[in-house]
Protein backbone atom coordinates (compact mmCIF):
# COMPACT_ATOMS: atom_id res chain seq x y z
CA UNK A 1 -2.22 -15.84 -14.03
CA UNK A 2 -5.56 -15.41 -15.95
CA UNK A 3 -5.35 -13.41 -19.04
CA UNK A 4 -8.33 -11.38 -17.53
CA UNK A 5 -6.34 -10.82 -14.29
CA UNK A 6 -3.55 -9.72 -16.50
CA UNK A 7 -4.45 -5.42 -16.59
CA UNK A 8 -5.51 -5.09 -13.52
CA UNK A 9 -2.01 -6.72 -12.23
CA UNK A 10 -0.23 -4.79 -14.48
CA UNK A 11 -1.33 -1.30 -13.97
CA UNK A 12 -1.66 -1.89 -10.06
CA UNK A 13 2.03 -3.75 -9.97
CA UNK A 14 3.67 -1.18 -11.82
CA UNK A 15 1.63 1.53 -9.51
CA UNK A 16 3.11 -0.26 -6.40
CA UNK A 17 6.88 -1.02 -8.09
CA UNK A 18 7.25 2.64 -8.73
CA UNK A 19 6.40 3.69 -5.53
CA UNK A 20 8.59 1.43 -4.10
CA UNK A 21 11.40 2.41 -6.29
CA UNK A 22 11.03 5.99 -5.56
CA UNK A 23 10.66 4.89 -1.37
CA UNK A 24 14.04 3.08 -2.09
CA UNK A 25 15.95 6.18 -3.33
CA UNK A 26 14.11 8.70 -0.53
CA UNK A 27 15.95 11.40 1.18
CA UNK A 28 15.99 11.99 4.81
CA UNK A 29 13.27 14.03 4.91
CA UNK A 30 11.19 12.42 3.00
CA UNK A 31 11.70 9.12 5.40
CA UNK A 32 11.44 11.32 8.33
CA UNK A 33 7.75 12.54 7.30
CA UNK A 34 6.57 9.37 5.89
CA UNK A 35 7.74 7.41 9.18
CA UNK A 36 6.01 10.51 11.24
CA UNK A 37 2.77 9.60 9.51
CA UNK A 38 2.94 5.90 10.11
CA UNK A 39 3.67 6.18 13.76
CA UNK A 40 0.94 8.56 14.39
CA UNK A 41 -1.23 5.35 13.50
CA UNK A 42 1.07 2.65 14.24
CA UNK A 43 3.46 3.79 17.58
CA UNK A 44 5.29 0.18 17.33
CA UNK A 45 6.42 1.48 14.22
CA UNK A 46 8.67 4.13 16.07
CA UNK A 47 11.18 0.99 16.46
CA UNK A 48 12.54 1.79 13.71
CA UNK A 49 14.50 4.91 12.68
CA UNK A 50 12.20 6.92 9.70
CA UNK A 51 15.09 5.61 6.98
CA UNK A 52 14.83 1.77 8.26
CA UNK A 53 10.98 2.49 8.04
CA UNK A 54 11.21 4.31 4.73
CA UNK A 55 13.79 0.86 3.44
CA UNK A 56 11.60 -1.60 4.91
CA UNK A 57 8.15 0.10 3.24
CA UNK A 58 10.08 0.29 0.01
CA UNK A 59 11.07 -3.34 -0.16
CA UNK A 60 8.13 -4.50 0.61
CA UNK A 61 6.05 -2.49 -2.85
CA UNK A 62 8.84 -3.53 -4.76
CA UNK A 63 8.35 -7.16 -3.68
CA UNK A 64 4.56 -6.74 -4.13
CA UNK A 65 4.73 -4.35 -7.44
CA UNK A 66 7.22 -7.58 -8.67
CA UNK A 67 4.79 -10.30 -7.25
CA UNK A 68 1.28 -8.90 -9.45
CA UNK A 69 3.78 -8.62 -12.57
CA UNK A 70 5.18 -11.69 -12.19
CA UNK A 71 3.09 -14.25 -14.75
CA UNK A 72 4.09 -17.10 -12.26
CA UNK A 73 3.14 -15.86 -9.39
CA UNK A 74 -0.55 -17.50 -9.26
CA UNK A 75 -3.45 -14.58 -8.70
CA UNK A 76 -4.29 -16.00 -5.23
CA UNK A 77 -1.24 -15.22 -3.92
CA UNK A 78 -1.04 -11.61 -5.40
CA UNK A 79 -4.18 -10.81 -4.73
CA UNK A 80 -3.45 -12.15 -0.66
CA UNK A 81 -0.23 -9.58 -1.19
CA UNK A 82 -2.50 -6.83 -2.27
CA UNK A 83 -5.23 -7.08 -0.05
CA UNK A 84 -3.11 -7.43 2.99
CA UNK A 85 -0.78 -4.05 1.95
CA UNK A 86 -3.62 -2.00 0.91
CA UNK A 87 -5.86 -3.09 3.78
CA UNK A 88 -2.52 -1.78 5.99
CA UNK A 89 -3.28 1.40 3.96
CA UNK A 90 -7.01 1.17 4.65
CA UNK A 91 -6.12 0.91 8.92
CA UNK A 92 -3.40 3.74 8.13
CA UNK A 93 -6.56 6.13 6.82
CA UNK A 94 -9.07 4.51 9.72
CA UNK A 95 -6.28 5.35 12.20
CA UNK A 96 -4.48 8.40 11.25
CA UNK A 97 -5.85 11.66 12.69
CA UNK A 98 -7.98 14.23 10.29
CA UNK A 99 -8.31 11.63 7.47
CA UNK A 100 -12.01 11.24 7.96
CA UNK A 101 -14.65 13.38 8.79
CA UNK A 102 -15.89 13.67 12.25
CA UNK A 103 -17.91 10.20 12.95
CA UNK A 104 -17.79 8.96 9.63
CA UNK A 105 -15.97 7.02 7.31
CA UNK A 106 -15.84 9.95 4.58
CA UNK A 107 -12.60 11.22 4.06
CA UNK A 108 -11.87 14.79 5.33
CA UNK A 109 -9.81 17.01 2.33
CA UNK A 110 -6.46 15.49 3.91
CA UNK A 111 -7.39 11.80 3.22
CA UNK A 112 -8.92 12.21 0.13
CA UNK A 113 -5.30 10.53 -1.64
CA UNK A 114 -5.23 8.71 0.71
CA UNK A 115 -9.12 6.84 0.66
CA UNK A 116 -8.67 6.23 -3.08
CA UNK A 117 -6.48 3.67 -2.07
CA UNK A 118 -9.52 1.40 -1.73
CA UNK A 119 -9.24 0.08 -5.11
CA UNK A 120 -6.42 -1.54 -4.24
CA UNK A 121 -8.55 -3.63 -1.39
CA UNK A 122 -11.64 -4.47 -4.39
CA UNK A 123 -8.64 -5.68 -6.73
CA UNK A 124 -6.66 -7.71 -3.65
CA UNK A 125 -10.08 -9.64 -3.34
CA UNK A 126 -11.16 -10.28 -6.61
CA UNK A 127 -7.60 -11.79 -7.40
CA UNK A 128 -8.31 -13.92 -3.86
CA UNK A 129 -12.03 -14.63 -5.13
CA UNK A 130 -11.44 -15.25 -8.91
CA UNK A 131 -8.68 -17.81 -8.53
């Protein structure tokens, strides 16, 4: 890890480990409507029942949140982490209906939260580039 890469990691792997943590402890409901989403762009992902989905999605940002604040896990590697969950996130806005405004890549008012999630993407690649 490069003392540069170090904020960056931090902030974004302490973003993604507290999501995770929160996914982990999730209700019914709230694995029944987060699984709803992701099937709605990804049908394979109906599989799974929403609490193996809502397991499954939370193990994998605690892995990643744990991964970018890890100092031995080299920036290459977190960055190919990153950039492959956000880019998930990035198909998940491109895919999901009434994200984006009509013919564009814009985000309508319900993928605004969503579409910020870019960031994630520039920082994936710049770990993948800079290392």
């Amino acid at each position: 890890m490069k003392l540069h890469t170090v904020p960056t990691r931090a902030i974004t792997g302490v973003f993604i480990l507290h999501s995770g943590l929160d996914k982990w402890r999730g209700e019914d409901a709230v694995a029944t409507r987060t699984h709803g989403f992701a099937v709605t762009a990804f049908p394979f992902l109906n599989k799974l029942s929403p609490k193996q989905f809502l397991r499954v999605l939370a193990a994998g940002e605690i892995a990643l949140g744990g991964a970018l604040l890890a100092p031995f896990v080299p920036d290459r590697l977190a960055g190919v982490g990153l950039t492959g969950f956000s880019g998930s996130l990035m198909a998940l806005y491109a895919r999901a209906p009434g994200m984006r405004k009509p013919g564009s890549v814009w985000p309508a008012p319900p993928g605004i939260g969503l579409s910020k999630d870019v960031w994630m993407v520039g920082i994936g690649l710049g770990l993948m580039l800079d290392a």
